[in-house]
PDB file of N, CA and C in Angstrom:
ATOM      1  N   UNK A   1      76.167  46.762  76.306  1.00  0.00           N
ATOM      2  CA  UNK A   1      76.226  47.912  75.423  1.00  0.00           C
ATOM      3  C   UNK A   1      74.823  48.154  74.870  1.00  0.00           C
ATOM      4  N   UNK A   2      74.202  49.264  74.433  1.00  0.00           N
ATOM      5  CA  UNK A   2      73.320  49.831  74.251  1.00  0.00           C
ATOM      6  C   UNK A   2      73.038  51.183  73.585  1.00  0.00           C
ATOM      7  N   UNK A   3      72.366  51.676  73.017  1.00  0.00           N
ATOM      8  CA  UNK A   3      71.949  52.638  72.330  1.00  0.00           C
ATOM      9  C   UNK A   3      71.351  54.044  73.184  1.00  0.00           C
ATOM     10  N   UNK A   4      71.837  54.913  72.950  1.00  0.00           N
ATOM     11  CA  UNK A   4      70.872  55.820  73.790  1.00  0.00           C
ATOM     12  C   UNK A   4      69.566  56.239  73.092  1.00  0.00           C
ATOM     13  N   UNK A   5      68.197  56.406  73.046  1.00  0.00           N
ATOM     14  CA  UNK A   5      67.168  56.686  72.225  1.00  0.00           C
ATOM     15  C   UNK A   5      67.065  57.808  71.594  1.00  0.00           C
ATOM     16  N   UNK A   6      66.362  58.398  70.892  1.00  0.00           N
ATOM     17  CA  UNK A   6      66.001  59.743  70.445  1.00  0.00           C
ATOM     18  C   UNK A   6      65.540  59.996  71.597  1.00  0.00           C
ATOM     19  N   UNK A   7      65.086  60.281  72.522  1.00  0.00           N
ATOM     20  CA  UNK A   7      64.425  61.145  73.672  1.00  0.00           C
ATOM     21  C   UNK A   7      65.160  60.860  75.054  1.00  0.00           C
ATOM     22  N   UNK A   8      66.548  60.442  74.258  1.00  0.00           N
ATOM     23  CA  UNK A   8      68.006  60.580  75.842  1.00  0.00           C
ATOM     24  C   UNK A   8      67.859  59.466  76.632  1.00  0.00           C
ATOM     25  N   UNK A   9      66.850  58.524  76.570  1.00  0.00           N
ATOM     26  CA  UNK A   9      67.007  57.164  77.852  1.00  0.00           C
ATOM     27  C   UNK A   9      67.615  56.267  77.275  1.00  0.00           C
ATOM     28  N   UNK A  10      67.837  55.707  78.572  1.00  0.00           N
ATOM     29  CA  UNK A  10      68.173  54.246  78.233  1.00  0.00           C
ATOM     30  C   UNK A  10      67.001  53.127  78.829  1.00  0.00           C
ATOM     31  N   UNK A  11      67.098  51.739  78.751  1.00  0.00           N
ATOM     32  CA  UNK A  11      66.206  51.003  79.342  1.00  0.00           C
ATOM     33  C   UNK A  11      67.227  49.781  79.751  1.00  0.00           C
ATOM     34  N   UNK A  12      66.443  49.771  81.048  1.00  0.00           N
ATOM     35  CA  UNK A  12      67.716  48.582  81.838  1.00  0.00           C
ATOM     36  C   UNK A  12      66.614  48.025  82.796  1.00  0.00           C
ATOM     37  N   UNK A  13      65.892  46.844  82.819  1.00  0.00           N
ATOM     38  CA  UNK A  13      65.335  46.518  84.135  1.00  0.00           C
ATOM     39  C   UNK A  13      64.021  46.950  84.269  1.00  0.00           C
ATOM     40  N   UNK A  14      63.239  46.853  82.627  1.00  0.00           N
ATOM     41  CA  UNK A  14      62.312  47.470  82.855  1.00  0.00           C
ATOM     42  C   UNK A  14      61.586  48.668  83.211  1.00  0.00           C
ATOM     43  N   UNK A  15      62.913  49.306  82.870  1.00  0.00           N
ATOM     44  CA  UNK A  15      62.747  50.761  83.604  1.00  0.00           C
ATOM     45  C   UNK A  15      63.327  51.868  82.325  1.00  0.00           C
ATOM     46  N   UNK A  16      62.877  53.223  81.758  1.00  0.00           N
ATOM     47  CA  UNK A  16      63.814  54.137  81.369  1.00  0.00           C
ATOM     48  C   UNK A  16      64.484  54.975  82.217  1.00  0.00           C
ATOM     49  N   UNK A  17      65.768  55.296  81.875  1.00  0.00           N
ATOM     50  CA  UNK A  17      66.492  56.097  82.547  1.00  0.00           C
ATOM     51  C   UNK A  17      66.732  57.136  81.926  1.00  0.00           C
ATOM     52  N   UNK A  18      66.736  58.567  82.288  1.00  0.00           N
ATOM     53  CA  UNK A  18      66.592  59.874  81.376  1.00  0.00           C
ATOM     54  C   UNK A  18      68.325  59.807  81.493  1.00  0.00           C
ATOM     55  N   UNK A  19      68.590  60.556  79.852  1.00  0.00           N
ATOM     56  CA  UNK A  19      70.317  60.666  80.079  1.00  0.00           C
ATOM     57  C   UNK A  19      70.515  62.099  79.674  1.00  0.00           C
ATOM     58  N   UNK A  20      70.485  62.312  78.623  1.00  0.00           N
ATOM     59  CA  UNK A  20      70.356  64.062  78.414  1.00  0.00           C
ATOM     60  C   UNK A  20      70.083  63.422  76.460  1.00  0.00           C
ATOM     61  N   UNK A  21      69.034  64.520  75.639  1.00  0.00           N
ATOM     62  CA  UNK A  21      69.078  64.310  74.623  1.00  0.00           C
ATOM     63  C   UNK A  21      69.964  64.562  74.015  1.00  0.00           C
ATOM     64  N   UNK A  22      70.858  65.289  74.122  1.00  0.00           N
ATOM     65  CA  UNK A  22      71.957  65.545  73.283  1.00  0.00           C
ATOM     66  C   UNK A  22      73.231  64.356  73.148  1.00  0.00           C
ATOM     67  N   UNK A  23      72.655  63.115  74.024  1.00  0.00           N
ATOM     68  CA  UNK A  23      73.406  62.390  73.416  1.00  0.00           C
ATOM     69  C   UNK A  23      72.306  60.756  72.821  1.00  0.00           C
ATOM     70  N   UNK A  24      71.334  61.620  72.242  1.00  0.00           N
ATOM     71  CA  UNK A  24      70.714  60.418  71.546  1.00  0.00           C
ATOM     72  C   UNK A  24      71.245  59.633  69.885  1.00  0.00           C
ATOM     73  N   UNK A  25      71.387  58.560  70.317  1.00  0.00           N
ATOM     74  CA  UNK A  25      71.927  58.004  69.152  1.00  0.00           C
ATOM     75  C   UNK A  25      73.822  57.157  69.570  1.00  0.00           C
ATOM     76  N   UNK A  26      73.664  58.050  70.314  1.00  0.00           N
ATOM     77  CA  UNK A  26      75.653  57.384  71.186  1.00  0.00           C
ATOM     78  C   UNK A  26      75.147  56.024  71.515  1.00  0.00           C
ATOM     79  N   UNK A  27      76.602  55.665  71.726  1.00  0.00           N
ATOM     80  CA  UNK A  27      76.478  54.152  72.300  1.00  0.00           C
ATOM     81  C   UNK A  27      76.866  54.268  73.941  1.00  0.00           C
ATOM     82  N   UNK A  28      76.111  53.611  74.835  1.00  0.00           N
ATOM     83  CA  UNK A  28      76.540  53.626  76.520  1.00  0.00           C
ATOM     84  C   UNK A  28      76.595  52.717  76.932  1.00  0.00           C
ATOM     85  N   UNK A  29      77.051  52.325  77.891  1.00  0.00           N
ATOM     86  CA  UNK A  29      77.733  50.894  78.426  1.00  0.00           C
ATOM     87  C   UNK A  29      76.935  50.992  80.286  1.00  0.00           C
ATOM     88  N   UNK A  30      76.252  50.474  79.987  1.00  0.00           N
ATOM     89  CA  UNK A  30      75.501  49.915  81.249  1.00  0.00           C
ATOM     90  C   UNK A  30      75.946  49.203  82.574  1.00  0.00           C
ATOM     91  N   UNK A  31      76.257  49.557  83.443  1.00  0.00           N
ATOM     92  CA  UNK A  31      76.965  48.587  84.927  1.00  0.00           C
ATOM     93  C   UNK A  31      75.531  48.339  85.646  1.00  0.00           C
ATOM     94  N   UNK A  32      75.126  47.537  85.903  1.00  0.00           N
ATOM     95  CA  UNK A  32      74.069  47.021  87.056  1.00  0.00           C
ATOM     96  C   UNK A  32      75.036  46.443  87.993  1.00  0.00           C
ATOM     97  N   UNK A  33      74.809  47.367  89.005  1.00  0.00           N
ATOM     98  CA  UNK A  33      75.528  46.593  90.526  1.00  0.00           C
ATOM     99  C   UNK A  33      73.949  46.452  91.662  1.00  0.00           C
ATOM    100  N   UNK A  34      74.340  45.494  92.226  1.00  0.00           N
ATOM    101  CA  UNK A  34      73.481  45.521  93.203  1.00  0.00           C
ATOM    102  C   UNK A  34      72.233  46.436  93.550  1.00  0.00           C
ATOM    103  N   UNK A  35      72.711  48.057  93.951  1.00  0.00           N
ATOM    104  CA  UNK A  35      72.042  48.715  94.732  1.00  0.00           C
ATOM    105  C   UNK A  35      71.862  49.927  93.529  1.00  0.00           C
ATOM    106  N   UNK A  36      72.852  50.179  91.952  1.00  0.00           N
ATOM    107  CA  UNK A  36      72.255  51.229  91.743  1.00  0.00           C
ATOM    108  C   UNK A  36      72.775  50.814  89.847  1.00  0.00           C
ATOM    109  N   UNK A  37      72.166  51.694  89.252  1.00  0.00           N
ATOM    110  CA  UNK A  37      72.441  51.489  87.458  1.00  0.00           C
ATOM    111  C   UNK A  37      73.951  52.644  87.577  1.00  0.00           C
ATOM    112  N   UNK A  38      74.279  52.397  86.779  1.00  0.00           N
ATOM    113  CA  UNK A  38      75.805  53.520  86.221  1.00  0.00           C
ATOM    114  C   UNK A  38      75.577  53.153  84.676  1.00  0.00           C
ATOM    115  N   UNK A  39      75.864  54.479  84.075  1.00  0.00           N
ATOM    116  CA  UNK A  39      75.691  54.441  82.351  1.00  0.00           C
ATOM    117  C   UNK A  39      76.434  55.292  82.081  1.00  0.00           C
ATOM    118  N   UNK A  40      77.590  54.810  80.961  1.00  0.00           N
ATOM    119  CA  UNK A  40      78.504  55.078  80.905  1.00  0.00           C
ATOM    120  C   UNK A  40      79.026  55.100  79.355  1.00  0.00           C
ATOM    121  N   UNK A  41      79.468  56.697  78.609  1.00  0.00           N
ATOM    122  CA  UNK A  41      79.598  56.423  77.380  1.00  0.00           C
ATOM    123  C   UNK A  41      81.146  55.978  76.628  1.00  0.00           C
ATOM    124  N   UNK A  42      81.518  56.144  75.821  1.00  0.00           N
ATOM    125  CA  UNK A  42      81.773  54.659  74.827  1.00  0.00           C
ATOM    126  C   UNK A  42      83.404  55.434  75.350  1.00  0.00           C
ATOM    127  N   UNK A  43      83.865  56.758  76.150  1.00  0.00           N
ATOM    128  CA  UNK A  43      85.152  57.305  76.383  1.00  0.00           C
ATOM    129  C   UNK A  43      85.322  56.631  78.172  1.00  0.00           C
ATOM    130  N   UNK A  44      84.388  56.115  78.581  1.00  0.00           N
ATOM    131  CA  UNK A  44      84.751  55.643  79.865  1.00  0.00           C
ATOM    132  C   UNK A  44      83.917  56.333  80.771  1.00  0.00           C
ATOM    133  N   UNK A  45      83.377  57.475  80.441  1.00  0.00           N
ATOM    134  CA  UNK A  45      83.040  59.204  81.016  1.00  0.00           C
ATOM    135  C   UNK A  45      81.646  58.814  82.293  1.00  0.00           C
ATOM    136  N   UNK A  46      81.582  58.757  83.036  1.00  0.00           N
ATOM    137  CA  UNK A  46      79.770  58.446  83.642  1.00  0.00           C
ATOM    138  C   UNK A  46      79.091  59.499  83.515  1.00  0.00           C
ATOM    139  N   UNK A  47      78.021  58.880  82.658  1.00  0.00           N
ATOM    140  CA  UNK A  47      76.637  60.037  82.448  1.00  0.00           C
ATOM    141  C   UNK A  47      76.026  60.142  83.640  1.00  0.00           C
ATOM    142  N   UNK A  48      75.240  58.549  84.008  1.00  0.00           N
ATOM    143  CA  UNK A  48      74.880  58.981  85.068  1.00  0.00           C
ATOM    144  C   UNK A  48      74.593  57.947  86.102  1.00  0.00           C
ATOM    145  N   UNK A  49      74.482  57.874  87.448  1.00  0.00           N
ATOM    146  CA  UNK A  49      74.317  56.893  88.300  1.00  0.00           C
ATOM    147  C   UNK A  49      72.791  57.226  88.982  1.00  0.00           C
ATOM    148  N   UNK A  50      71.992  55.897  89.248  1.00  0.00           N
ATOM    149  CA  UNK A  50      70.856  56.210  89.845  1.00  0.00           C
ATOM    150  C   UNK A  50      70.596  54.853  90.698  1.00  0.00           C
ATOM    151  N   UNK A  51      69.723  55.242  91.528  1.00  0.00           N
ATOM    152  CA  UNK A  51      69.618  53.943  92.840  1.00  0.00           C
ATOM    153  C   UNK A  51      68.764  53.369  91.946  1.00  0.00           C
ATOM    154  N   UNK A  52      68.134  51.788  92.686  1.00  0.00           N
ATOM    155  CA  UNK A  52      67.603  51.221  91.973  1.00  0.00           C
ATOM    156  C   UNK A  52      66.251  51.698  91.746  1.00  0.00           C
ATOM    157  N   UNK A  53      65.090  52.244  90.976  1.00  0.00           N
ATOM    158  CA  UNK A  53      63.579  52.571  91.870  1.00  0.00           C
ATOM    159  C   UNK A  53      62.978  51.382  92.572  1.00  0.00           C
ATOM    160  N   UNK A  54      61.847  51.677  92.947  1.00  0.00           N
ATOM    161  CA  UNK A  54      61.199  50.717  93.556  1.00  0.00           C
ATOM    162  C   UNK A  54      60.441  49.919  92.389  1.00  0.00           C
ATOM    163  N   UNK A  55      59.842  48.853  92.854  1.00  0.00           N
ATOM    164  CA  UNK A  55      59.502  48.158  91.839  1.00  0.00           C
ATOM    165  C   UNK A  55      58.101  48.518  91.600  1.00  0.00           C
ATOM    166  N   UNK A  56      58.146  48.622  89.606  1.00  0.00           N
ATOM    167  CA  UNK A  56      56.831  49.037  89.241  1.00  0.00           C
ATOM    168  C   UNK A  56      57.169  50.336  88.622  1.00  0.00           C
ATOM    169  N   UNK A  57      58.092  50.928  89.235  1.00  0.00           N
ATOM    170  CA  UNK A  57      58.560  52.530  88.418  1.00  0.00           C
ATOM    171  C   UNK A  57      58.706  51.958  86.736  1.00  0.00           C
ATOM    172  N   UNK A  58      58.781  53.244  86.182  1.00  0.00           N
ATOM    173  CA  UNK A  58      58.756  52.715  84.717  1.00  0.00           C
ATOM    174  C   UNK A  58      60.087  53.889  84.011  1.00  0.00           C
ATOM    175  N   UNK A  59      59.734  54.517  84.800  1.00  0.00           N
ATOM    176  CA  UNK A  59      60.566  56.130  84.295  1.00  0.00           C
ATOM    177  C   UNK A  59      61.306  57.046  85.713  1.00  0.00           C
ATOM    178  N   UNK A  60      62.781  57.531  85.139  1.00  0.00           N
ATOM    179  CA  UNK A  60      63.412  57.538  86.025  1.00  0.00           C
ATOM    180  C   UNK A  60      64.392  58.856  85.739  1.00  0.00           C
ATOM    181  N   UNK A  61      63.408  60.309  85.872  1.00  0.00           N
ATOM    182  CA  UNK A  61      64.525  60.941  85.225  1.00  0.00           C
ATOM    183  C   UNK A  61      65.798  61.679  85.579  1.00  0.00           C
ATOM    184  N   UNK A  62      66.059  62.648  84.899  1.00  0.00           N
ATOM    185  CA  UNK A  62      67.762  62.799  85.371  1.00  0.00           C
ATOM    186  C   UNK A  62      67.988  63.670  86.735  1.00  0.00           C
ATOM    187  N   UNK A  63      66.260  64.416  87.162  1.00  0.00           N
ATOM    188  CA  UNK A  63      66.734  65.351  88.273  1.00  0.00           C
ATOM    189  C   UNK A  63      66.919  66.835  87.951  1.00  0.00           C
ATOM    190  N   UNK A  64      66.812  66.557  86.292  1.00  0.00           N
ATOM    191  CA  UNK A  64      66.846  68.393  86.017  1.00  0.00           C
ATOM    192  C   UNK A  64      65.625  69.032  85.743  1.00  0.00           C
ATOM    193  N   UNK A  65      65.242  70.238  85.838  1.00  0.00           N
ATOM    194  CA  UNK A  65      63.970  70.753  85.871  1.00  0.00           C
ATOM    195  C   UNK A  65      64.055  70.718  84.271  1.00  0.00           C
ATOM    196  N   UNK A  66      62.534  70.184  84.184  1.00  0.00           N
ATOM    197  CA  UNK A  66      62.216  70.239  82.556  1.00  0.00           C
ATOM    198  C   UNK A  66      62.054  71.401  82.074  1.00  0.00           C
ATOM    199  N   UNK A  67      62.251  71.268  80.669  1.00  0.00           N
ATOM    200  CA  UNK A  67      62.132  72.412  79.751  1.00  0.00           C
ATOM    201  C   UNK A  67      63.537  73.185  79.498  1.00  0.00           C
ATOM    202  N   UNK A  68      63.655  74.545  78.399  1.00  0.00           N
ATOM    203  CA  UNK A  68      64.771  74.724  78.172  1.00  0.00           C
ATOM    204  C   UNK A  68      65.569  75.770  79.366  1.00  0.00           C
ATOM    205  N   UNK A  69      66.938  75.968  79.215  1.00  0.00           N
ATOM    206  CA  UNK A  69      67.777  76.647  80.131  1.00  0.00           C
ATOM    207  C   UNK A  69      67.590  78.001  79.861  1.00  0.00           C
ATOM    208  N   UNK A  70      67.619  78.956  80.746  1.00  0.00           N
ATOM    209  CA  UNK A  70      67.712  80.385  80.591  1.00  0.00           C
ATOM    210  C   UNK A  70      68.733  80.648  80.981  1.00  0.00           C
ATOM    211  N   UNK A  71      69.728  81.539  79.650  1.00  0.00           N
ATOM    212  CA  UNK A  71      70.596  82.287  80.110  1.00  0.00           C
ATOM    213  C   UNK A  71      70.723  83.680  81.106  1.00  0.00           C
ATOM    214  N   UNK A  72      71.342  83.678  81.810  1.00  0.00           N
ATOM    215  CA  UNK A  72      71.070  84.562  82.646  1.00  0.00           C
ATOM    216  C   UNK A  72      72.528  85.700  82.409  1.00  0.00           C
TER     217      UNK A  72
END
C-alpha cells in the first residue's frame, strides 16, 4: 500500500510511475508481477498497468499527451 503523490506517481522499483493527478493524495495498492507493475486503488479499480522499463529509467509516464484537454 502506498500513497499517490501530489504530482499523480507512484514509486515502485526505483522508478516513478505517472497515475493521473487527480488522484493525488488516494491510497493505491501496488502488484509487482514478474514482467509488469499494476496499481490499483483502494475500490479494487486498476489505474494502471505498465511493463517493467529497462533498467536505469527513472520516470514512466501514463502515455497521455501532456498538458490540458481541449474540449471540442
Amino acid at each position: 500500500m502506498t500513497r499517490i503523490r501530489d504530482n499523480g506517481t507512484v514509486f515502485a522499483r526505483r522508478t516513478l510511475f505517472q497515475t493521473s493527478r487527480t488522484l493525488a493524495g488516494a491510497i493505491a495498492y501496488l502488484v509487482e508481477e514478474e514482467h509488469a507493475l499494476m496499481v490499483f486503488d483502494s475500490q479494487g479499480t486498476l489505474i494502471i498497468e505498465h511493463p517493467w522499463p529497462e533498467p536505469g529509467t527513472r520516470y514512466v509516464g501514463s502515455g497521455r499527451p501532456r498538458g490540458r484537454r481541449t474540449m471540442h
